[in-house]
Protein backbone atom coordinates (compact mmCIF):
# COMPACT_ATOMS: atom_id res chain seq x y z
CA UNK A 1 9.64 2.87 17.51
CA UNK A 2 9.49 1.25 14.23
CA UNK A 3 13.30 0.70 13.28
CA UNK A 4 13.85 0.77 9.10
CA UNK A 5 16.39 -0.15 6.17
CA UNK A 6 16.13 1.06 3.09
CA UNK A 7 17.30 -1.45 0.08
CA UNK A 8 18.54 0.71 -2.90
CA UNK A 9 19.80 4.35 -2.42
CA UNK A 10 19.15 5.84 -5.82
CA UNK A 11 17.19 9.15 -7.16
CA UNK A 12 13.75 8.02 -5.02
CA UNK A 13 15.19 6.85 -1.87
CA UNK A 14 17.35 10.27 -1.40
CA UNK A 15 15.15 12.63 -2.95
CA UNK A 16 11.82 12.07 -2.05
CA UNK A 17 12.07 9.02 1.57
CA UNK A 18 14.43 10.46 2.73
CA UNK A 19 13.26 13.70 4.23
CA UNK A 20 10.19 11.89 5.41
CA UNK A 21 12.74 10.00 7.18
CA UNK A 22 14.51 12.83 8.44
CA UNK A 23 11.42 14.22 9.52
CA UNK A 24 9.88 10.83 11.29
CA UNK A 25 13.03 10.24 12.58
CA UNK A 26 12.82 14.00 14.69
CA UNK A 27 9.14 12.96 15.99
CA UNK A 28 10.40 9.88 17.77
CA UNK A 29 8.38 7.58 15.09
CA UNK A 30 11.48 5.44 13.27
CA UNK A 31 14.91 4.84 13.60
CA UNK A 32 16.61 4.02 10.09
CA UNK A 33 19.42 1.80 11.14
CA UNK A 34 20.74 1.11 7.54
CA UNK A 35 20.91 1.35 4.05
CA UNK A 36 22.06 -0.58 1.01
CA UNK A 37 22.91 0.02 -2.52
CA UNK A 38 25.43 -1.86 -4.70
CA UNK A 39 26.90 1.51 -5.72
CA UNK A 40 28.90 3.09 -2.55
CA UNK A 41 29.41 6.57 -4.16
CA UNK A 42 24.98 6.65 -3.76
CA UNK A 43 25.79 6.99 -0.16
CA UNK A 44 27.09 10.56 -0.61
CA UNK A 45 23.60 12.00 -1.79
CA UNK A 46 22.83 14.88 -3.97
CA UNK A 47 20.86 12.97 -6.76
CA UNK A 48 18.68 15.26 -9.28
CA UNK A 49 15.23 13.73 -10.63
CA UNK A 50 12.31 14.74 -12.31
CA UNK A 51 10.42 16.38 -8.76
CA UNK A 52 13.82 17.73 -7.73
CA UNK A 53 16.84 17.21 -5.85
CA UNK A 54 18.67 15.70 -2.20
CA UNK A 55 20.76 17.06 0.06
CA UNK A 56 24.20 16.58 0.52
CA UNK A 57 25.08 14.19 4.05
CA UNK A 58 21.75 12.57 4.17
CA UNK A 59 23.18 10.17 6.48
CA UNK A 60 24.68 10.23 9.59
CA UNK A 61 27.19 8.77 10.88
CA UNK A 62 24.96 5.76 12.93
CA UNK A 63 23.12 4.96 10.15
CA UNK A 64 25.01 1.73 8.50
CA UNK A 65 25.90 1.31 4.91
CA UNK A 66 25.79 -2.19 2.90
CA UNK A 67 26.45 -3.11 -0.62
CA UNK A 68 25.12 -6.15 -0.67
CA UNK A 69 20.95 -6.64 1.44
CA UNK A 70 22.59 -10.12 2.69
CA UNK A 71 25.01 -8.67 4.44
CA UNK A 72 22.62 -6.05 5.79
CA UNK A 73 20.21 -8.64 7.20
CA UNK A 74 23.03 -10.82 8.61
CA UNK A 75 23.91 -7.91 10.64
CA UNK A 76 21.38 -4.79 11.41
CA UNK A 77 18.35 -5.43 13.38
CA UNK A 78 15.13 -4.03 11.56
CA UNK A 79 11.22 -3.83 11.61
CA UNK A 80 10.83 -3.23 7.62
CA UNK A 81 12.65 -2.43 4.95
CA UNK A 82 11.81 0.53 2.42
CA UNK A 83 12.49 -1.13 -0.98
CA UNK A 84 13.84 1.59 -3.61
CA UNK A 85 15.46 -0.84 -6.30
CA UNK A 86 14.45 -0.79 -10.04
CA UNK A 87 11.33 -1.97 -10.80
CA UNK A 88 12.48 -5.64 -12.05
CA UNK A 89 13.36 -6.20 -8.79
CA UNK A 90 10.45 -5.59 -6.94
CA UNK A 91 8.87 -8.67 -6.77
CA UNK A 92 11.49 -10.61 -5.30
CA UNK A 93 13.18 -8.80 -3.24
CA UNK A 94 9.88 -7.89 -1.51
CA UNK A 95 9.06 -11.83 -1.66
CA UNK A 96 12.43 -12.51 1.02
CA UNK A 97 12.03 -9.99 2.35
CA UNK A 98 8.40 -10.70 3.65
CA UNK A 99 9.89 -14.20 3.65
CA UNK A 100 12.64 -12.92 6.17
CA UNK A 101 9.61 -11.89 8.47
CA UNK A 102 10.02 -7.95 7.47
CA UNK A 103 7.08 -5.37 6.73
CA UNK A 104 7.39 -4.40 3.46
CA UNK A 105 7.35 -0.59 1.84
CA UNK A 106 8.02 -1.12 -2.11
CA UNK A 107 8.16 1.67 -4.60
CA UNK A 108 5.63 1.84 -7.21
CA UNK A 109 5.03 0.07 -9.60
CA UNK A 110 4.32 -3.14 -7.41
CA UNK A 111 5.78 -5.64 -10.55
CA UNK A 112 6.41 -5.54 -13.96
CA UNK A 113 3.11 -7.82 -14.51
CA UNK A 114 -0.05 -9.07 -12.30
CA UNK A 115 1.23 -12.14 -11.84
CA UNK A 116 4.21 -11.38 -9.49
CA UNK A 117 2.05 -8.70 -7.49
CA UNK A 118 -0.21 -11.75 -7.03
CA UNK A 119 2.78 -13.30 -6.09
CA UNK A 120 3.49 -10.70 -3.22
CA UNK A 121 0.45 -10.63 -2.32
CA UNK A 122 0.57 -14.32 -1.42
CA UNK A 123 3.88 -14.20 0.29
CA UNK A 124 2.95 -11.06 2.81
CA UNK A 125 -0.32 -13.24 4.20
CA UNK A 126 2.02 -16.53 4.08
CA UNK A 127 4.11 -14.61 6.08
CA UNK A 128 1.69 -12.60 8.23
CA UNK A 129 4.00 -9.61 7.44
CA UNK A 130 2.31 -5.88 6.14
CA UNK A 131 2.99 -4.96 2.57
CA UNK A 132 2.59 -1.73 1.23
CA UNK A 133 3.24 -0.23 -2.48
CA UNK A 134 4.02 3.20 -2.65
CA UNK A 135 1.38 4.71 -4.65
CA UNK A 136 1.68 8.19 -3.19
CA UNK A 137 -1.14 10.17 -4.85
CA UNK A 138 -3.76 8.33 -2.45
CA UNK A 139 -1.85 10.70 0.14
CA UNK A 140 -2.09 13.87 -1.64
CA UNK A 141 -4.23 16.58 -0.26
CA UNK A 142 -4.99 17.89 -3.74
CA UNK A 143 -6.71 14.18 -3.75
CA UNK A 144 -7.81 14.04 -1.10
CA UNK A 145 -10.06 17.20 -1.90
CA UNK A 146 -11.23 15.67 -4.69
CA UNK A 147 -12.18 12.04 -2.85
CA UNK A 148 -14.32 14.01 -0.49
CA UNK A 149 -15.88 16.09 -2.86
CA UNK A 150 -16.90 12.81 -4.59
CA UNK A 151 -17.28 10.79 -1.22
CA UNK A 152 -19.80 13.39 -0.09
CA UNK A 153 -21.21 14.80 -3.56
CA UNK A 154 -20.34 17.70 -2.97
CA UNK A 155 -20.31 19.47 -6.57
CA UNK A 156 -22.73 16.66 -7.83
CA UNK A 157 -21.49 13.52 -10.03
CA UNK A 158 -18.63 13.77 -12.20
CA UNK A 159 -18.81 13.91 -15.93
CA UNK A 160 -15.57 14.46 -17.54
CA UNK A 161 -11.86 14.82 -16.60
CA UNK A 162 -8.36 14.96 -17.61
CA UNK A 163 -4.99 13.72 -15.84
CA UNK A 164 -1.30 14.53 -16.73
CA UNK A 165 1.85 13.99 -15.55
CA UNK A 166 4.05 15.50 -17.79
CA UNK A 167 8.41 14.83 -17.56
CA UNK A 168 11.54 14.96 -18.63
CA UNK A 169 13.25 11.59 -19.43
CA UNK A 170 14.79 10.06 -16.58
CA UNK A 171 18.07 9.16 -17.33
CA UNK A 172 19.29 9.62 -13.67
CA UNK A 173 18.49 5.72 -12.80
CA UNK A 174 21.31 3.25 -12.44
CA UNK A 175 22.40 1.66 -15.53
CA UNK A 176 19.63 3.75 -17.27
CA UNK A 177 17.42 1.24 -16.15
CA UNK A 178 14.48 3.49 -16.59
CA UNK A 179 14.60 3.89 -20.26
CA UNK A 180 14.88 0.13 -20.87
CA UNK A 181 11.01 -1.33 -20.79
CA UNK A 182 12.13 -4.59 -20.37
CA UNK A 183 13.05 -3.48 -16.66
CA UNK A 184 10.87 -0.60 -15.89
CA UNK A 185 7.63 -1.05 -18.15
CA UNK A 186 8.26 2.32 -19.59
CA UNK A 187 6.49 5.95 -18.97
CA UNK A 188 3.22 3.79 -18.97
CA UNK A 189 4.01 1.74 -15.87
CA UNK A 190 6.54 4.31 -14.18
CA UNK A 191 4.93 7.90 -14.60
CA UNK A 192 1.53 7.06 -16.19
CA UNK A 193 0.84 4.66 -13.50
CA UNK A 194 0.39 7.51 -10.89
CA UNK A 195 -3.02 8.99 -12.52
CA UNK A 196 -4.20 5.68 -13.41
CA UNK A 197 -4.06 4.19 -9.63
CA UNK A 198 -5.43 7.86 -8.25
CA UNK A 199 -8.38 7.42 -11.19
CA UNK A 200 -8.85 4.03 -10.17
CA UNK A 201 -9.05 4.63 -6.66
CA UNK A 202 -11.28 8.13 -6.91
CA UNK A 203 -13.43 6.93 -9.54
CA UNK A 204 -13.69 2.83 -9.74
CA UNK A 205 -13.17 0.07 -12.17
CA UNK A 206 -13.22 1.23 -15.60
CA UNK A 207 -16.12 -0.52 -17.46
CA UNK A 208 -13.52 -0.25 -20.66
CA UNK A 209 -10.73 1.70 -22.00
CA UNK A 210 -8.56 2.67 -24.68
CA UNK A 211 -4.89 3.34 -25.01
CA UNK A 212 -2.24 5.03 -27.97
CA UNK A 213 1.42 5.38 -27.03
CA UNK A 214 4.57 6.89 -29.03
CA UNK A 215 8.27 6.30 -29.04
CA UNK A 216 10.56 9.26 -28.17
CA UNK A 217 13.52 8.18 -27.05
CA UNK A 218 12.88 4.65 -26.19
CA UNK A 219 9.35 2.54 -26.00
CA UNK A 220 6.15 4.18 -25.40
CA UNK A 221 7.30 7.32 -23.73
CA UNK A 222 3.94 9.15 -24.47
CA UNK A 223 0.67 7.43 -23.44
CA UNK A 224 -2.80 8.54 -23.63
CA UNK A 225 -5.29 6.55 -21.97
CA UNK A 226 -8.94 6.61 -21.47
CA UNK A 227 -10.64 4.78 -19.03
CA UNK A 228 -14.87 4.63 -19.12
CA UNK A 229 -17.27 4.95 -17.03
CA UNK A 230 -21.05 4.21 -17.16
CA UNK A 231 -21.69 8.60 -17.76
CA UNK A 232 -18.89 9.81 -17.91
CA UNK A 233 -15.08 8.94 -19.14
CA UNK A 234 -11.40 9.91 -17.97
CA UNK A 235 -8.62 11.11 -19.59
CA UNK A 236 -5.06 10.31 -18.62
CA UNK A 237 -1.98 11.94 -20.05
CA UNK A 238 1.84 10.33 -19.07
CA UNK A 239 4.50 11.85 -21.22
CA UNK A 240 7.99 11.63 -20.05
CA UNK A 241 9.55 12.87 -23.82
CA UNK A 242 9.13 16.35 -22.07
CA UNK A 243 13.10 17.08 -22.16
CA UNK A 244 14.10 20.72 -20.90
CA UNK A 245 10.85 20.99 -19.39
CA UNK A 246 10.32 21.22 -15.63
CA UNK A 247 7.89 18.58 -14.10
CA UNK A 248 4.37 19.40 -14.13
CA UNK A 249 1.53 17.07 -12.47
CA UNK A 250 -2.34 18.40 -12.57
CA UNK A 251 -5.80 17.63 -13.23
CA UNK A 252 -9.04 19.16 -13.79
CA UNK A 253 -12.20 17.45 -13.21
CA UNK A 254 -16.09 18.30 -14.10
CA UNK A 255 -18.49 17.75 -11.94
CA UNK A 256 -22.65 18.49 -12.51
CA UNK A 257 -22.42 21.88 -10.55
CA UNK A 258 -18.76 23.11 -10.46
CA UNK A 259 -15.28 22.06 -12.16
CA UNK A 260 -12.62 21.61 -10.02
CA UNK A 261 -9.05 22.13 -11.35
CA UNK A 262 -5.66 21.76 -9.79
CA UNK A 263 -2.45 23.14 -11.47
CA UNK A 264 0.76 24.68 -10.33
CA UNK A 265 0.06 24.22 -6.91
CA UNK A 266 -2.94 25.97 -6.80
CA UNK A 267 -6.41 24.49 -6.25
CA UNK A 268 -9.24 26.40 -7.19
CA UNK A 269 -13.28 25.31 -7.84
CA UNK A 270 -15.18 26.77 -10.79
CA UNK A 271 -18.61 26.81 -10.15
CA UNK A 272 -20.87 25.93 -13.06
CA UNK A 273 -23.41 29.07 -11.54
CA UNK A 274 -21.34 31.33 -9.15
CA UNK A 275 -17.65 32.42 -9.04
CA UNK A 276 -14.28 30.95 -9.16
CA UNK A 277 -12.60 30.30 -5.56
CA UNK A 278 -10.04 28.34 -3.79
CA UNK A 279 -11.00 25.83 -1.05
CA UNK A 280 -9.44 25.46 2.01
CA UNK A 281 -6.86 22.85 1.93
CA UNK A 282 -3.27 22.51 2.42
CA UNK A 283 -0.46 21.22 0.45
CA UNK A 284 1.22 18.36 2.00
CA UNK A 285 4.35 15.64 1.36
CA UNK A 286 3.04 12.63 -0.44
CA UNK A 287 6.05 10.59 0.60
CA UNK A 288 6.09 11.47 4.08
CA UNK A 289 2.03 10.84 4.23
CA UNK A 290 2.16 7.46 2.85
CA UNK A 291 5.69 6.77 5.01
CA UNK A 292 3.58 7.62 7.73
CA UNK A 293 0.46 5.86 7.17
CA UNK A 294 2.49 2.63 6.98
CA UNK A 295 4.53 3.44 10.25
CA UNK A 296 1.18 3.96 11.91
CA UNK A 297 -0.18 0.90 10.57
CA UNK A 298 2.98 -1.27 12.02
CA UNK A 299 2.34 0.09 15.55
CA UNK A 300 -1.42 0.20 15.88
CA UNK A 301 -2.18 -3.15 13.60
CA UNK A 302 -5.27 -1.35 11.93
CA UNK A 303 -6.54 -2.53 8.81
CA UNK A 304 -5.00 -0.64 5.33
CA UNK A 305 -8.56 1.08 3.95
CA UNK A 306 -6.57 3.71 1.76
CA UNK A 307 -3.76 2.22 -0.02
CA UNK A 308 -4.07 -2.01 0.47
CA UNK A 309 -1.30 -4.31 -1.66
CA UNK A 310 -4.29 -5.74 -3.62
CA UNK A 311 -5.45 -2.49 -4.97
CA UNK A 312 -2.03 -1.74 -6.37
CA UNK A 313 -2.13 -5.32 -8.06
CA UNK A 314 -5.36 -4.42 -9.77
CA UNK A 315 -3.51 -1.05 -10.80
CA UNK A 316 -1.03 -3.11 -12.41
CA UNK A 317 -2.98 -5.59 -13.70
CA UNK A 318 -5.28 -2.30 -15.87
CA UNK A 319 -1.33 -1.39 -17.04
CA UNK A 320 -1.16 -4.81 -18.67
CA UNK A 321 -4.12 -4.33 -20.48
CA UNK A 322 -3.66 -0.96 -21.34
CA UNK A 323 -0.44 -2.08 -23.16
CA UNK A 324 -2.27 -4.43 -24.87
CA UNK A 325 -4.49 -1.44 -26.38
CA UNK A 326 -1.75 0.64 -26.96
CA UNK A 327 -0.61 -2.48 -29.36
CA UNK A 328 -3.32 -3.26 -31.11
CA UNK A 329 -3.82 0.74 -31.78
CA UNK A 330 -5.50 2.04 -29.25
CA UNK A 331 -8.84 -0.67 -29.58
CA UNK A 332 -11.47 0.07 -27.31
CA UNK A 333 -11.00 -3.11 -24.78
CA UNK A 334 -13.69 -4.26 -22.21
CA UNK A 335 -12.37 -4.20 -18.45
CA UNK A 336 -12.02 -7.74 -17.48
């Protein structure tokens, strides 16, 4: 039994790894032996953000509570440690940690910039430690439909489609850490990172791209980006501007013989010669999928196919440049 600690207890960590926890916890599969957070009032639960809301008593009473990760490590034996902090933090924390001789789970995005995750990625084989970076789409039925149907050809080759993840601002975060880009990138690294690493992963490298953002509320909290292909290009919509608006994730993809659109919850496939109808499939938790698939990866030793650290580098590193064509206005820039 894989035994885990969870550094920073904010909006993510109760909302959404949590009741994988829980749940993992019930079928024998972890033990989470402690948590820490420099606020103590986090411990109580009951945060609200953007996909929803935590329970009240999330922990029980064995489950340990730090404010400070030194004194956490001084005293609670672990296997990994979940890392839930703000983004800034990522790349160092996850460093010791690995450093420590912990397997690492890090929320997305894996750095600010492509150096650090380079960084990580150096210190997890240095340390012959697993590191994971919590780019939950890849664990997404809805996705997963459309990697088969891509894997396998099923509806022919794609030709056109359109991301968006659309939200209200979150202002939940600690310090309001979220709306400052100097500490979480903005909606382009936080929310719009999501449909660019799922693109990336379904579809390729991007031969070239282009990117326009806006300022809301603070620094680019719209972003449209477009990512090409040799036939065919992607759309990708991040807005997090969306105030009063409830959270809304979906896609719709066109293939050569059907289109294949997911919204609301519902997935249904529209062929290009028959009529409409929903595939069998079933919704399922990202969180506790990708949880999961790390767990299982810590006991058995098998090699990460879906979801490796250097993938979610690369992710990062097509962030970087997609600021850099959001600042020139939105040039066309070659992939590199």
């Amino acid at each position: 039994m894989i035994k885990v600690a969870i550094l920073g207890f904010g909006g993510i960590a109760q909302a959404a790894h949590m009741p994988a926890y829980r749940q993992l916890e019930a079928e024998g599969k972890i033990k989470l032996v402690a948590v820490c957070d420099i606020d103590p009032s986090r411990f109580g639960g009951n945060m609200e953000i953007n996909i929803g809301g935590s329970e009240e008593q999330l922990l029980g009473d064995d489950v340990k509570r730090y404010t400070a990760w030194q004194d956490m490590v001084a005293n609670e034996q672990f296997d990994m440690v979940d890392i839930c902090v703000p983004t800034f933090l990522h790349a160092e924390l996850a460093i010791e940690m690995l450093s420590r001789g912990y397997h690492v789970l890090s929320e997305k995005p894996m750095s600010l910039r492509y150096a650090d995750c380079l960084r990580m990625c150096e210190a997890t084989k240095a340390a012959d430690r697993r590191l994971m970076i919590g780019q939950c789409l890849r664990f997404g039925n809805e996705y997963g439909f459309l990697r088969d149907a891509i894997q396998n050809n099923t509806f022919g080759k794609p030709v056109t489609g359109t991301f968006r993840r659309l939200s209200a601002p979150p202002i939940w975060g600690w310090d309001n850490w979220f709306m400052d880009p100097e500490r979480s990138g903005g909606c382009l690294l936080d929310l719009h990172i999501h449909d660019v690493d799922i693109i990336r992963c379904l579809f390729g490298e991007p031969e070239a791209f282009t990117c326009n953002t806006q300022d809301v509320y603070s620094k680019k909290d719209l972003a449209h980006s477009r990512l090409y292909y040799p036939d065919f290009s992607i759309l990708a919509i991040g807005d997090w501007s969306q105030q009063g608006v409830p959270f809304t994730a979906d896609y719709r993809v066109g293939f050569e013989k059907a289109i294949v659109d997911y919204a609301g919850g519902v997935l249904t496939v529209y062929p290009r010669d028959g009529e409409p109808y929903t595939p069998e499939w079933s919704a399922n938790n990202f969180y506790t999928a990708e949880i999961e698939y790390f767990v299982n990866l810590l006991e058995t030793g098998a090699e990460n196919t879906l979801n490796p650290p250097e993938s979610a580098a690369l992710t990062v590193k097509l962030i970087n440049a997609l600021e850099k064509s959001a600042a020139c206005g939105g040039e066309k820039m070659k992939n590199e």
